[in-house]
C-alpha atoms as a PDB file:
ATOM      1  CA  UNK A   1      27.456 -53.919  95.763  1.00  0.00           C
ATOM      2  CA  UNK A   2      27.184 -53.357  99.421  1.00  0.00           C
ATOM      3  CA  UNK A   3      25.014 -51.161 101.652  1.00  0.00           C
ATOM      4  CA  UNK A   4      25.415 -50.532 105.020  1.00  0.00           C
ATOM      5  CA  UNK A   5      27.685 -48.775 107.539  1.00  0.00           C
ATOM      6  CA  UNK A   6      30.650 -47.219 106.437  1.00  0.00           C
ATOM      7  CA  UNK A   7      32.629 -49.003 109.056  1.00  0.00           C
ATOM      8  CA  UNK A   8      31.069 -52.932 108.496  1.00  0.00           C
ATOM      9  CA  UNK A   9      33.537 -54.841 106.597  1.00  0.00           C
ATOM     10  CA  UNK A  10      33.054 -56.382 102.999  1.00  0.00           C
ATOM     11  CA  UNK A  11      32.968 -59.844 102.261  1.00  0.00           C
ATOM     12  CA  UNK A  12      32.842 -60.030  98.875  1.00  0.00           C
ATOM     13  CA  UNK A  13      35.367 -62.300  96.344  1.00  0.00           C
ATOM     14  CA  UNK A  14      37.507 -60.329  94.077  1.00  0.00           C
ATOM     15  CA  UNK A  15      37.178 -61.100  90.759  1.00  0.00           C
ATOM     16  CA  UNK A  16      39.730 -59.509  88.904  1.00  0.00           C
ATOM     17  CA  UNK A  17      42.530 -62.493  89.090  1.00  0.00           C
ATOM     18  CA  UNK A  18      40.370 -64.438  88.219  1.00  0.00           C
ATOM     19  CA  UNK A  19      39.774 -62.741  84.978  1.00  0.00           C
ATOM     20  CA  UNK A  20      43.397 -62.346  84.261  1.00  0.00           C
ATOM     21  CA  UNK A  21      43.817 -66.385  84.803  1.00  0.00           C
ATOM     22  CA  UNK A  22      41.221 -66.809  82.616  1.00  0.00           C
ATOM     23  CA  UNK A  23      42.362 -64.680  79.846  1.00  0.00           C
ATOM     24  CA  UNK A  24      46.163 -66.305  80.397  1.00  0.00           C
ATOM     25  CA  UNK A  25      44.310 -69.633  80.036  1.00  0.00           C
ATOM     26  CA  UNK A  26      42.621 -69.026  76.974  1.00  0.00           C
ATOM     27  CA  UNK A  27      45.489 -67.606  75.053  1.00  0.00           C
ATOM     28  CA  UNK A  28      47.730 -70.466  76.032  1.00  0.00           C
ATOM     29  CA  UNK A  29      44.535 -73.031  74.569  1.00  0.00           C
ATOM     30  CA  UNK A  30      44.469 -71.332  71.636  1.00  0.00           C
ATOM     31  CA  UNK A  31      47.589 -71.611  71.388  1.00  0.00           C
ATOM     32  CA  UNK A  32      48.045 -74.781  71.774  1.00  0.00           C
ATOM     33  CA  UNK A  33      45.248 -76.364  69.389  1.00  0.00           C
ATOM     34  CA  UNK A  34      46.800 -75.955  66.321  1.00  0.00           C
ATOM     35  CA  UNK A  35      49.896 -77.564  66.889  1.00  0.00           C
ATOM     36  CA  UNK A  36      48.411 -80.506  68.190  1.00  0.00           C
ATOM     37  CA  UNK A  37      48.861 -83.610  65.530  1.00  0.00           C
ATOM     38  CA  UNK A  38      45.970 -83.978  63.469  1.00  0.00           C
ATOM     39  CA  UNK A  39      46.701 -87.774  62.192  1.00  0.00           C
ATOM     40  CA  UNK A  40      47.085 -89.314  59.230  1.00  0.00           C
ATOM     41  CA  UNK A  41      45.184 -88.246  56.205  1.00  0.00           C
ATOM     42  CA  UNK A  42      43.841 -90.929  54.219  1.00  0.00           C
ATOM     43  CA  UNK A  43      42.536 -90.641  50.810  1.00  0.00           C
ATOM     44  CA  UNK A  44      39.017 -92.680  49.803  1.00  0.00           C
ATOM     45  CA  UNK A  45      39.280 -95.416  47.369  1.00  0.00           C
ATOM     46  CA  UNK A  46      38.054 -94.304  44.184  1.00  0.00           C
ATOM     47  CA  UNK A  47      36.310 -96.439  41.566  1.00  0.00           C
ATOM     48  CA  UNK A  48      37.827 -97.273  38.597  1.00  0.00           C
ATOM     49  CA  UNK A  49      38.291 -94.709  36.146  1.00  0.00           C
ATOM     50  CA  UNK A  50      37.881 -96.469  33.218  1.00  0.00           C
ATOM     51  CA  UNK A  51      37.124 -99.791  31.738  1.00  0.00           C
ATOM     52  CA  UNK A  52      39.426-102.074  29.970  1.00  0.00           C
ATOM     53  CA  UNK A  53      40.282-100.766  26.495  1.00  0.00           C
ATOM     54  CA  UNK A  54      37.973-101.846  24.132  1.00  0.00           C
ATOM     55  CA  UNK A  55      39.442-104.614  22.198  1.00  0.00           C
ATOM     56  CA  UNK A  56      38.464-103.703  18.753  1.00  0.00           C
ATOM     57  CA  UNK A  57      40.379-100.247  19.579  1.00  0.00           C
ATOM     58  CA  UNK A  58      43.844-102.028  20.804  1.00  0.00           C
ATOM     59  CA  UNK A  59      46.751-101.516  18.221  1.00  0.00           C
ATOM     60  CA  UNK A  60      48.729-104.971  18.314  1.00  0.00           C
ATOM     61  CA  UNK A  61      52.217-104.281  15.825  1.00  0.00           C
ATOM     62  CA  UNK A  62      53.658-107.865  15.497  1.00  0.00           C
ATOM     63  CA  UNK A  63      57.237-108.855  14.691  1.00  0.00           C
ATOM     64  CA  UNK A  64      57.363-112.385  13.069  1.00  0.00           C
ATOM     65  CA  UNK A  65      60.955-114.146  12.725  1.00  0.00           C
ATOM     66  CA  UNK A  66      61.786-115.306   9.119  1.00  0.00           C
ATOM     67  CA  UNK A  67      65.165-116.581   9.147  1.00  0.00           C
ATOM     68  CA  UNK A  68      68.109-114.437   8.137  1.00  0.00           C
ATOM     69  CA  UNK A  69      66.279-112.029   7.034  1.00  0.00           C
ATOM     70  CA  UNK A  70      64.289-109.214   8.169  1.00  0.00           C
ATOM     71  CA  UNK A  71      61.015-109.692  10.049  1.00  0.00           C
ATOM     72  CA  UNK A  72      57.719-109.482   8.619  1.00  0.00           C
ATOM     73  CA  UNK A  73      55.273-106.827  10.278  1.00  0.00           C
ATOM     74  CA  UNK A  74      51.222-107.191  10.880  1.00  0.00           C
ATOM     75  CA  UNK A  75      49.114-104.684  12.227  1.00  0.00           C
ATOM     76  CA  UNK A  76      46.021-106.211  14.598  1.00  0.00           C
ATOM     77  CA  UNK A  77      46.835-109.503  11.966  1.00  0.00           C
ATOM     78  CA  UNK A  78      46.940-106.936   8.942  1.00  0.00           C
ATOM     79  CA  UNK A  79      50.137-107.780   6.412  1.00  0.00           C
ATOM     80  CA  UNK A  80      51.826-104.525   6.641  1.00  0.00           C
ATOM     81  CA  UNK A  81      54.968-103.634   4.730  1.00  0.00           C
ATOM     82  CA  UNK A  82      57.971-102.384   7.011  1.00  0.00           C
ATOM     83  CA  UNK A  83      58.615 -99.238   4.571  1.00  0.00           C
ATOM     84  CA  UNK A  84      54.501 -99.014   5.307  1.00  0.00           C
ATOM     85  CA  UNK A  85      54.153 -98.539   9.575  1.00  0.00           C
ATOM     86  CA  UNK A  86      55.237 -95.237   9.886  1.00  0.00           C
ATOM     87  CA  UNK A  87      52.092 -94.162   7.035  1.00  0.00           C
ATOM     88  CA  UNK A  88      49.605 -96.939   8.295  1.00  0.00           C
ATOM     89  CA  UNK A  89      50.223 -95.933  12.293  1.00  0.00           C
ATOM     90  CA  UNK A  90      49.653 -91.969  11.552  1.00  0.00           C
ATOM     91  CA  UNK A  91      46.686 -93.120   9.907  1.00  0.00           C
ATOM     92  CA  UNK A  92      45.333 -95.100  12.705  1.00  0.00           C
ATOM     93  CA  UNK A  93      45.677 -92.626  15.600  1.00  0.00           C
ATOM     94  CA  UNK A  94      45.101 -89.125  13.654  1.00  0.00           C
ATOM     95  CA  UNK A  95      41.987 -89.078  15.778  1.00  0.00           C
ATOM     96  CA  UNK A  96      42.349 -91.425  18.131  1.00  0.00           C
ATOM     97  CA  UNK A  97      42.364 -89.450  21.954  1.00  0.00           C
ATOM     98  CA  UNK A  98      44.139 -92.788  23.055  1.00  0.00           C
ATOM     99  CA  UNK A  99      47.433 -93.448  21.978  1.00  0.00           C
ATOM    100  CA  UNK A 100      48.467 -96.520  22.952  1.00  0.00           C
ATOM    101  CA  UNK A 101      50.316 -98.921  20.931  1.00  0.00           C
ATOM    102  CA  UNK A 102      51.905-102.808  21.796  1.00  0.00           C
ATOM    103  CA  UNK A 103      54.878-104.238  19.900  1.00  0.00           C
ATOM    104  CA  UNK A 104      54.782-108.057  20.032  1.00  0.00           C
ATOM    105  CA  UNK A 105      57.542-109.887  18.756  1.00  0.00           C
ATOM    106  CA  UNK A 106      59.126-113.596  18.062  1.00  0.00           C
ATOM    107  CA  UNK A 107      61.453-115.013  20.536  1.00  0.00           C
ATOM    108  CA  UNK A 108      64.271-115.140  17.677  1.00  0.00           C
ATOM    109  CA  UNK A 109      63.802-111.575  16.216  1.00  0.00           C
ATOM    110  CA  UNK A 110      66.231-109.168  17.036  1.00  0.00           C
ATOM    111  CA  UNK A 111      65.123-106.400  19.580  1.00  0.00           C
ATOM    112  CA  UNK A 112      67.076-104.182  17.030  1.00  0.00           C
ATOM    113  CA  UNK A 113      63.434-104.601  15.253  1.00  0.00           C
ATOM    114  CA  UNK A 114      61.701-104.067  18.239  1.00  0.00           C
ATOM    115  CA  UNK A 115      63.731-101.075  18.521  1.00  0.00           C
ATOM    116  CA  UNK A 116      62.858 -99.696  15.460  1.00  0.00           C
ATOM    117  CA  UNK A 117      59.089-100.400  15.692  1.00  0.00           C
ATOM    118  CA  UNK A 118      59.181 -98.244  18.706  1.00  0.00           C
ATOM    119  CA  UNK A 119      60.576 -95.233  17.051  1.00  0.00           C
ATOM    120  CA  UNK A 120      58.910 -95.427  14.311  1.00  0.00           C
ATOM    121  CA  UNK A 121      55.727 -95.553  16.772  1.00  0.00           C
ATOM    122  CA  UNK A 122      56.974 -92.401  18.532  1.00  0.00           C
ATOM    123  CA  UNK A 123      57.210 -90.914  14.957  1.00  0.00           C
ATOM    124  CA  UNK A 124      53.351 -91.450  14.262  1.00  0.00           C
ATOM    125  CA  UNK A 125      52.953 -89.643  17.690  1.00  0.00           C
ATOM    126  CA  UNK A 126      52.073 -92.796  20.217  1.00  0.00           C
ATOM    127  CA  UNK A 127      51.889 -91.514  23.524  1.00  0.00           C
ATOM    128  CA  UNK A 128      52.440 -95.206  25.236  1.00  0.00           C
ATOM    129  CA  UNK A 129      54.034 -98.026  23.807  1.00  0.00           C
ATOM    130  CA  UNK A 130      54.274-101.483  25.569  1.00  0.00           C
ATOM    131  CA  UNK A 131      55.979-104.573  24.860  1.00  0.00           C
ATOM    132  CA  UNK A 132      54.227-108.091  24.636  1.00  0.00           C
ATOM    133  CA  UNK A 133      55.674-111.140  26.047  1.00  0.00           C
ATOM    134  CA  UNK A 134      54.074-114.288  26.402  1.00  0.00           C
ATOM    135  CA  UNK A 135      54.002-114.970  29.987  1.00  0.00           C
ATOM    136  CA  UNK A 136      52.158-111.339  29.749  1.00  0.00           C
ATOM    137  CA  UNK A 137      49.718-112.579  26.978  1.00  0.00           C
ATOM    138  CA  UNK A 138      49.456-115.534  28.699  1.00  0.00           C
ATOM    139  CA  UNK A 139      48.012-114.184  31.605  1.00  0.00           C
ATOM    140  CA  UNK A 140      50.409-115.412  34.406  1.00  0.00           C
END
């Protein structure tokens, strides 16, 4: 604000563009920020979840090679009968929350066995099945 003669001249800055760049320069900032790139997200290693299965709990079906003719079954080194999987499995994972089952097998017996084992272990409602070889058992 000024005071003074009516005829004095003023010699004061106008603000007003300034205000207008201001504004224009905000807008384009705001603008702006989002699409600049964020990086690369990268997820925290996690411990983990679980322990090994507890041995005692690990279903083992094993194939053994007799001859000609056909193989003779063992569950966890139980004699089992092959007419008796399908009852014995539904019996050991009725209320089991894990279902997970290994077929191990001779190197001679047909995987035609194998086969079988593994549907009837889909019968008794195993959720995972997995197939034992000896370089697996063996650790290498």
């Amino acid at each position: 604000m000024s005071m003074g003669d009516s005829g004095s001249k003023l010699s004061e800055i106008n603000v007003t563009p300034m205000i207008d760049i201001l504004l224009v320069l905000l807008i384009i900032f705001m603008v702006i920020v989002p699409v600049t790139p964020k990086g690369l997200e990268a997820l925290v290693p996690q411990p983990p979840r679980a322990q090994q299965p507890n041995p005692e709990r690990v279903v083992v079906v094993q194939l053994f090679e007799h001859g000609s003719a056909a193989p003779t079954y063992k569950i966890n080194d139980v004699d089992v009968a092959h007419t008796e999987l399908l009852p014995k499995l539904t019996e050991i994972y009725a209320n089991r929350a894990e279902r997970v089952m290994f077929v191990k097998g001779d190197d001679k017996v047909d995987f035609a066995y194998i086969a079988d084992v593994i549907d009837i272990g889909r019968s008794a409602n195993v959720d995972h099945i997995g197939l034992m070889t000896p370089r697996i058992q063996a650790g290498q």
